[in-house]
Protein backbone atom coordinates (compact mmCIF):
# COMPACT_ATOMS: atom_id res chain seq x y z
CA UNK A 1 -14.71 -2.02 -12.35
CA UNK A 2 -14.37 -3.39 -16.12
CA UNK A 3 -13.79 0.15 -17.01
CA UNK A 4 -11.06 0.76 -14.90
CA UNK A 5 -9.68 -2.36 -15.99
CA UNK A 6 -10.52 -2.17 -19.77
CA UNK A 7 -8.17 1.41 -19.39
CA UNK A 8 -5.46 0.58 -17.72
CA UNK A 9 -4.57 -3.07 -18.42
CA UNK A 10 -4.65 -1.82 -22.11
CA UNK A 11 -1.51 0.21 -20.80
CA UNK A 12 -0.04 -2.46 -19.27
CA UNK A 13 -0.15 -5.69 -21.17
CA UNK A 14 -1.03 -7.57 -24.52
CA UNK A 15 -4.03 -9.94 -24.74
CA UNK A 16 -3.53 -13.19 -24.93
CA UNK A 17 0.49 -12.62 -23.74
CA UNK A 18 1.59 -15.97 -21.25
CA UNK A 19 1.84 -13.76 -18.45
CA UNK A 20 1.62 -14.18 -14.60
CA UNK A 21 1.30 -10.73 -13.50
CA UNK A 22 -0.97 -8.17 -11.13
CA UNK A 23 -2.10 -4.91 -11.55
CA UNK A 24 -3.21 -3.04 -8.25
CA UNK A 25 -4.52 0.53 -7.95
CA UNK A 26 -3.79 2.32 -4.68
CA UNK A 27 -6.95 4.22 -4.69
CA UNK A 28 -9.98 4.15 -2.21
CA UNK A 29 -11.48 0.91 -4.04
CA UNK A 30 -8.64 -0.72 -4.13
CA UNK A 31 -9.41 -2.71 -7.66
CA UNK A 32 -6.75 -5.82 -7.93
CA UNK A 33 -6.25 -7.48 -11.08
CA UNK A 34 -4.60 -10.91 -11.41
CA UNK A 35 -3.42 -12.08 -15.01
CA UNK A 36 -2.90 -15.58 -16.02
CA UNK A 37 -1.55 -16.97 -19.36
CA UNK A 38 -3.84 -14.77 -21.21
CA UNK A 39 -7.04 -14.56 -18.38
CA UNK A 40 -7.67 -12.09 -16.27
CA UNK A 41 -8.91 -12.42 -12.42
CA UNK A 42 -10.37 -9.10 -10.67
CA UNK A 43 -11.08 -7.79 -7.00
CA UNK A 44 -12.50 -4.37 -5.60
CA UNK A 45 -11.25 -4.34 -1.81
CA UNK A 46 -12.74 -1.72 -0.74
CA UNK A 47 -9.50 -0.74 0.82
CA UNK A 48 -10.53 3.05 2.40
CA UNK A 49 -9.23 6.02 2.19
CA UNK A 50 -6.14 6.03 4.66
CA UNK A 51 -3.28 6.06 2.36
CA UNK A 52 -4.48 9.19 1.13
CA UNK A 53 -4.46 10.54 4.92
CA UNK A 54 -7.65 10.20 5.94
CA UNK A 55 -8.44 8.73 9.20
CA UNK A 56 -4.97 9.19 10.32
CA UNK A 57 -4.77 11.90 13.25
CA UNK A 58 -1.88 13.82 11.68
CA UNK A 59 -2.70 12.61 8.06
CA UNK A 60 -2.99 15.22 4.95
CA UNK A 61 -3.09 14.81 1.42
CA UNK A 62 0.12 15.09 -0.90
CA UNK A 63 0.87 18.28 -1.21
CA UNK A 64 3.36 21.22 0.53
CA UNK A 65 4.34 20.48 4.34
CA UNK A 66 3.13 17.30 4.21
CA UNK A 67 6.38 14.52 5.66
CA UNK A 68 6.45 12.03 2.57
CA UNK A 69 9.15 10.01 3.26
CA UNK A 70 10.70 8.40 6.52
CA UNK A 71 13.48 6.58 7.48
CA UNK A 72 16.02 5.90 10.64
CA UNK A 73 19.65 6.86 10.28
CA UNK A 74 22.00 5.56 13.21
CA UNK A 75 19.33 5.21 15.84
CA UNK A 76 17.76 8.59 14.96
CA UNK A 77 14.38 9.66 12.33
CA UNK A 78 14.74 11.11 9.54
CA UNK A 79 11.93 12.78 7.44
CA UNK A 80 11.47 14.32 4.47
CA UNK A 81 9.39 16.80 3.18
CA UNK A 82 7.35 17.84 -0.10
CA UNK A 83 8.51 21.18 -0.76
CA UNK A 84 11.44 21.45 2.50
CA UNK A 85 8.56 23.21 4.19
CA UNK A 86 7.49 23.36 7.86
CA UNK A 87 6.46 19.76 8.49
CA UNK A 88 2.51 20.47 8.65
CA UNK A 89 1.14 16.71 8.45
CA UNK A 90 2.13 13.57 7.46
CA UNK A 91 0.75 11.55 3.83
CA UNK A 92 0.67 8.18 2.68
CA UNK A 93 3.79 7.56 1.45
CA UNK A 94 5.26 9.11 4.44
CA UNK A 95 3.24 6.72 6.97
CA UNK A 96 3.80 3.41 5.18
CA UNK A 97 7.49 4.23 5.79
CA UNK A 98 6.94 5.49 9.13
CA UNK A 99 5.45 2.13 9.90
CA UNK A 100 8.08 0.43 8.07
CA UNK A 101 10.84 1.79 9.86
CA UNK A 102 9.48 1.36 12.83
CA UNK A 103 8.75 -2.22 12.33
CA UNK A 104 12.28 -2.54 11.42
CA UNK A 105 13.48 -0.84 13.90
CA UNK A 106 11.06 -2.84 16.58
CA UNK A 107 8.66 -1.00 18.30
CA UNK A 108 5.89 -2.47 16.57
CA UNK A 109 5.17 -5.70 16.88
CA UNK A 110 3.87 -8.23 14.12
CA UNK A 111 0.03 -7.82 15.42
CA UNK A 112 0.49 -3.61 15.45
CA UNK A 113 1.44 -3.03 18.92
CA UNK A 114 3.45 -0.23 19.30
CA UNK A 115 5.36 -0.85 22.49
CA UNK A 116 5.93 1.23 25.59
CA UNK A 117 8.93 2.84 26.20
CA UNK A 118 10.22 0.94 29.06
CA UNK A 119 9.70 -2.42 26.47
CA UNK A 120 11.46 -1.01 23.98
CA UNK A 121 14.39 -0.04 25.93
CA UNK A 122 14.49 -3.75 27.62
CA UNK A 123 15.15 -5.10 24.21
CA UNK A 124 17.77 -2.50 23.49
CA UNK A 125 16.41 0.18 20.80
CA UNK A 126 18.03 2.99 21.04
CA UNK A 127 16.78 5.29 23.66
CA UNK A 128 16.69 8.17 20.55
CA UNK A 129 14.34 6.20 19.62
CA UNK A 130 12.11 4.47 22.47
CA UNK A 131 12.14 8.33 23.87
CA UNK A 132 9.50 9.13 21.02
CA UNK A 133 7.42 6.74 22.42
CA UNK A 134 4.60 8.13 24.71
CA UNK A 135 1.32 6.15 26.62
CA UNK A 136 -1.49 8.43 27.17
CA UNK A 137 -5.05 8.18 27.68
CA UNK A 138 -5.99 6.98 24.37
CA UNK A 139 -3.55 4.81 23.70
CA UNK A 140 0.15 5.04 22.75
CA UNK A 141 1.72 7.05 20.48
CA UNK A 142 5.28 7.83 19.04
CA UNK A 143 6.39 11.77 18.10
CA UNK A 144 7.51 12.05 14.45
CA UNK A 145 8.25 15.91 14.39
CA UNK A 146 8.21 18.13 17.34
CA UNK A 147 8.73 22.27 17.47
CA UNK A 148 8.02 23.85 20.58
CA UNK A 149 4.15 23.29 20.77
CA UNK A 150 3.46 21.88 17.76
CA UNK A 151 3.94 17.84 16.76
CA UNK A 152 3.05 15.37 14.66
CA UNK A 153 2.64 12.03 15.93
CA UNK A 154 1.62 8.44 14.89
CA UNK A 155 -1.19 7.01 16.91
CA UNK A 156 -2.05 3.60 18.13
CA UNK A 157 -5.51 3.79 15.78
CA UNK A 158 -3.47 5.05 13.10
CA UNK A 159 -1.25 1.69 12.80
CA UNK A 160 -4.36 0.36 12.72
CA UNK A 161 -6.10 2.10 10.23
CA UNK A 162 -2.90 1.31 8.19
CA UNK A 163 -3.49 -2.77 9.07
CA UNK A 164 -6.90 -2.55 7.91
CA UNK A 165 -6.13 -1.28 4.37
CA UNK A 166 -3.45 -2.65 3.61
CA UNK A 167 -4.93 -5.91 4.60
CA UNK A 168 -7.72 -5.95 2.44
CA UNK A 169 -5.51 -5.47 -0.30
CA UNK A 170 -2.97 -8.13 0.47
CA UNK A 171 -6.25 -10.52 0.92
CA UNK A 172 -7.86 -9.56 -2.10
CA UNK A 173 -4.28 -10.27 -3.93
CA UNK A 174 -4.32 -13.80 -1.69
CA UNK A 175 -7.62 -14.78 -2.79
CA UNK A 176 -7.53 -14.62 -6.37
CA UNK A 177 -3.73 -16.30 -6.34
CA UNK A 178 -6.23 -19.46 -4.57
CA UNK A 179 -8.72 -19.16 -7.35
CA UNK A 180 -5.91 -18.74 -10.22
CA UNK A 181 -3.71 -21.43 -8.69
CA UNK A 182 -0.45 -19.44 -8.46
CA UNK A 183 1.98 -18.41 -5.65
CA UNK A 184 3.79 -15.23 -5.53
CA UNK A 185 7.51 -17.55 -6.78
CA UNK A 186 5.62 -17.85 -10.07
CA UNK A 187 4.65 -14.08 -10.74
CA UNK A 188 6.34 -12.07 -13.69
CA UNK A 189 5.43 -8.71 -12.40
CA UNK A 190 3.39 -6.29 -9.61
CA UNK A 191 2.00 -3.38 -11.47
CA UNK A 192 0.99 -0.27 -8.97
CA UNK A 193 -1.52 2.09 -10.53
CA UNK A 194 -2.35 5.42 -9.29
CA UNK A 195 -0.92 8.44 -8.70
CA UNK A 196 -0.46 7.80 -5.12
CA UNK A 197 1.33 4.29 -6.49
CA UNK A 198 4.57 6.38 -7.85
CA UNK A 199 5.74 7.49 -4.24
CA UNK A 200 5.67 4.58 -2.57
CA UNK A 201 8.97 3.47 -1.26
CA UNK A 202 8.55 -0.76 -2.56
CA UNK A 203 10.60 -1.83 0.51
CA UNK A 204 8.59 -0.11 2.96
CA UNK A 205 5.48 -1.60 1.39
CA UNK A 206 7.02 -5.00 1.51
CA UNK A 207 8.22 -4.96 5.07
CA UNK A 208 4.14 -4.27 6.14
CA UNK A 209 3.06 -6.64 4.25
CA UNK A 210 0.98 -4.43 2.38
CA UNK A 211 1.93 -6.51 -1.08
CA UNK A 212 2.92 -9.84 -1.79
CA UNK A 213 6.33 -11.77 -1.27
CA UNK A 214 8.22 -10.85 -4.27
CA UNK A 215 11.15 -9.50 -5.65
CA UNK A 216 11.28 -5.82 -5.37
CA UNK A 217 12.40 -5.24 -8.93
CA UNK A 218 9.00 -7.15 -10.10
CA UNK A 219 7.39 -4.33 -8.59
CA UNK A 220 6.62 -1.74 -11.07
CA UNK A 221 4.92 1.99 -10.87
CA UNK A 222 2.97 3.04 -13.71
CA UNK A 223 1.25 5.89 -12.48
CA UNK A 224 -2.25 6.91 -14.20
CA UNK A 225 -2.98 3.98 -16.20
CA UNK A 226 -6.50 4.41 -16.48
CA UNK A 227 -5.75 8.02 -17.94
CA UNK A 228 -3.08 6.65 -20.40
CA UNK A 229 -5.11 3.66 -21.23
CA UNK A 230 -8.38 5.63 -22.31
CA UNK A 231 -5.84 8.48 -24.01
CA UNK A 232 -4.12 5.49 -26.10
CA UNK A 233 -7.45 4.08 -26.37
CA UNK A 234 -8.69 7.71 -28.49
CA UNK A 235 -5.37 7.76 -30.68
CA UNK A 236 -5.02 3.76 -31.55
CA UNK A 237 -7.10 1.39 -32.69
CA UNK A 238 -5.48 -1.29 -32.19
CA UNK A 239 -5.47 -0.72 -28.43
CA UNK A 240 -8.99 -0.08 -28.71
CA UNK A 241 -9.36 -3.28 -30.11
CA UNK A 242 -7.27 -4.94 -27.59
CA UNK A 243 -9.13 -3.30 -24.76
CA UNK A 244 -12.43 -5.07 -25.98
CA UNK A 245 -11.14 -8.26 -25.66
CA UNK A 246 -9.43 -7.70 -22.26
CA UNK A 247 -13.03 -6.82 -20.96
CA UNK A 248 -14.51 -10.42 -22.33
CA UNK A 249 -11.54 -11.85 -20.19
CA UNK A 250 -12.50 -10.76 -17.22
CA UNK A 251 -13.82 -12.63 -14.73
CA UNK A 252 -14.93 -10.39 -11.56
CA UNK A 253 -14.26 -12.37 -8.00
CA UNK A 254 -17.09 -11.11 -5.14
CA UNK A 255 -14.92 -10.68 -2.29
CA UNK A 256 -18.10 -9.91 0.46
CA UNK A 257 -18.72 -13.82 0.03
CA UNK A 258 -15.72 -15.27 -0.40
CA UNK A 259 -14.77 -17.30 2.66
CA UNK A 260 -11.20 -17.48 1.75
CA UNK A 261 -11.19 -13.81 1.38
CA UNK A 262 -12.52 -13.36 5.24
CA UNK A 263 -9.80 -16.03 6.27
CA UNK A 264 -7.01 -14.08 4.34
CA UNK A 265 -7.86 -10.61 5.79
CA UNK A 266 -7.53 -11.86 9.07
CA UNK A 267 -3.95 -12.83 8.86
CA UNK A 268 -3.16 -10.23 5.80
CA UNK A 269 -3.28 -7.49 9.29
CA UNK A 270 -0.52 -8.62 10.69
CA UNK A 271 3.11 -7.73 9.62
């Protein structure tokens, strides 16, 4: 964990600098770091590995075929593709905006319900839309892509999956704002690490509450910041030396026996 955070926070920010910022890395840990005029606040979540497809029934890594970015277009989906291949799968990117459209466009509900057909037609989606939605024995689901036999679909469990991540991210982010004493009004910045960070649409991940309330232009991409912090770390010393004092500033949060972190993941599931 102070590793991770000794590279990339010397990327990212001065020591000592009167800053309210975060720093959160997409990855399967999930590390979350909260600055504060000069201190530094950090979480592992232990957030799973479903934004990199896993656990999702149609879910692949980033790479050819896979649908990485979604959106609805007068009452109709629209997907995109890595590569304009033959849709094969669907990545992370790609089902955070699948969510997020559908959220938007209402047929899921704030608790992850993805309504039945005949629901969302009595509230007036479009039937384009409310026709991709299916109840079978498992559970519902809603058709993304379709060709002849072959589909790719979003499952009820998958939604889930998603809710479970992204919520203990969004309560790991809740729980050190407590301990720092901020609100998300009073942040300078969101800093996503990770490769995985640079393709996320910020809306998308804002409409399932998968970050905090804030303006979308706080919300920054860096990319590999653990890879450019050790590389500046090599070539400068002074960013060496800033590194080692970022590491005595840290002060690591236990999240498995927080109770505010248990009553934050609760509610950080919803939408």
């Amino acid at each position: 964990m102070r590793s991770h955070i000794w590279k990339g926070w010397t990327c990212s920010c001065e020591p000592g600098q009167p800053v309210r910022r975060w720093k959160i890395d997409t990855g399967t840990n999930g590390e979350v770091v909260c600055a504060r005029d000069g201190k530094l606040l950090a979480c592992s979540t232990a957030a799973g590995p479903a934004f990199e497809g896993a656990g999702i029934r149609c879910g692949m890594r980033a790479a050819p075929g896979a649908i990485e970015k979604v959106w609805i277009e007068e009452g109709h989906l629209k997907i995109s593709v890595i590569d304009q291949e033959k849709p094969l799968g669907i990545c992370g990117s790609g089902v955070i905006d699948l969510i997020a459209a559908l959220r938007r466009a209402g047929l899921i509900n704030d608790k992850g319900r993805m309504l039945e057909r005949e629901e969302a037609l009595a509230l007036g989606i479009p039937e384009s839309l409310a026709d991709g939605l299916r109840k079978t024995d498992t559970g519902m689901e809603f058709t993304v892509w379709k060709e002849e036999d072959e589909e790719i679909i979003l499952t009820q469990n998958d939604v889930r999956e998603i809710q479970l991540t992204k919520g203990a991210m969004l309560a790991g982010m809740k729980t050190l704002m407590k301990i720092a004493g901020i609100d998300e009004a009073s942040l300078d910045g969101l800093l996503i690490a990770g490769a995985f960070g640079n393709y996320i649409d910020k809306n998308s991940a804002l409409e399932i509450r998968m970050l905090p309330s804030v303006a979308p232009e706080k919300i920054i991409s860096i990319g590999n910041s653990a890879g450019t912090g050790a590389c500046m770390a090599l070539l400068n010393r002074d960013c060496r030396r800033n590194a080692e004092v970022w590491v005595k500033q840290v002060e690591h949060v236990e999240l498995s026996v927080n109770m505010d972190f248990q009553e934050e993941y609760m509610l950080a599931m919803n939408f």
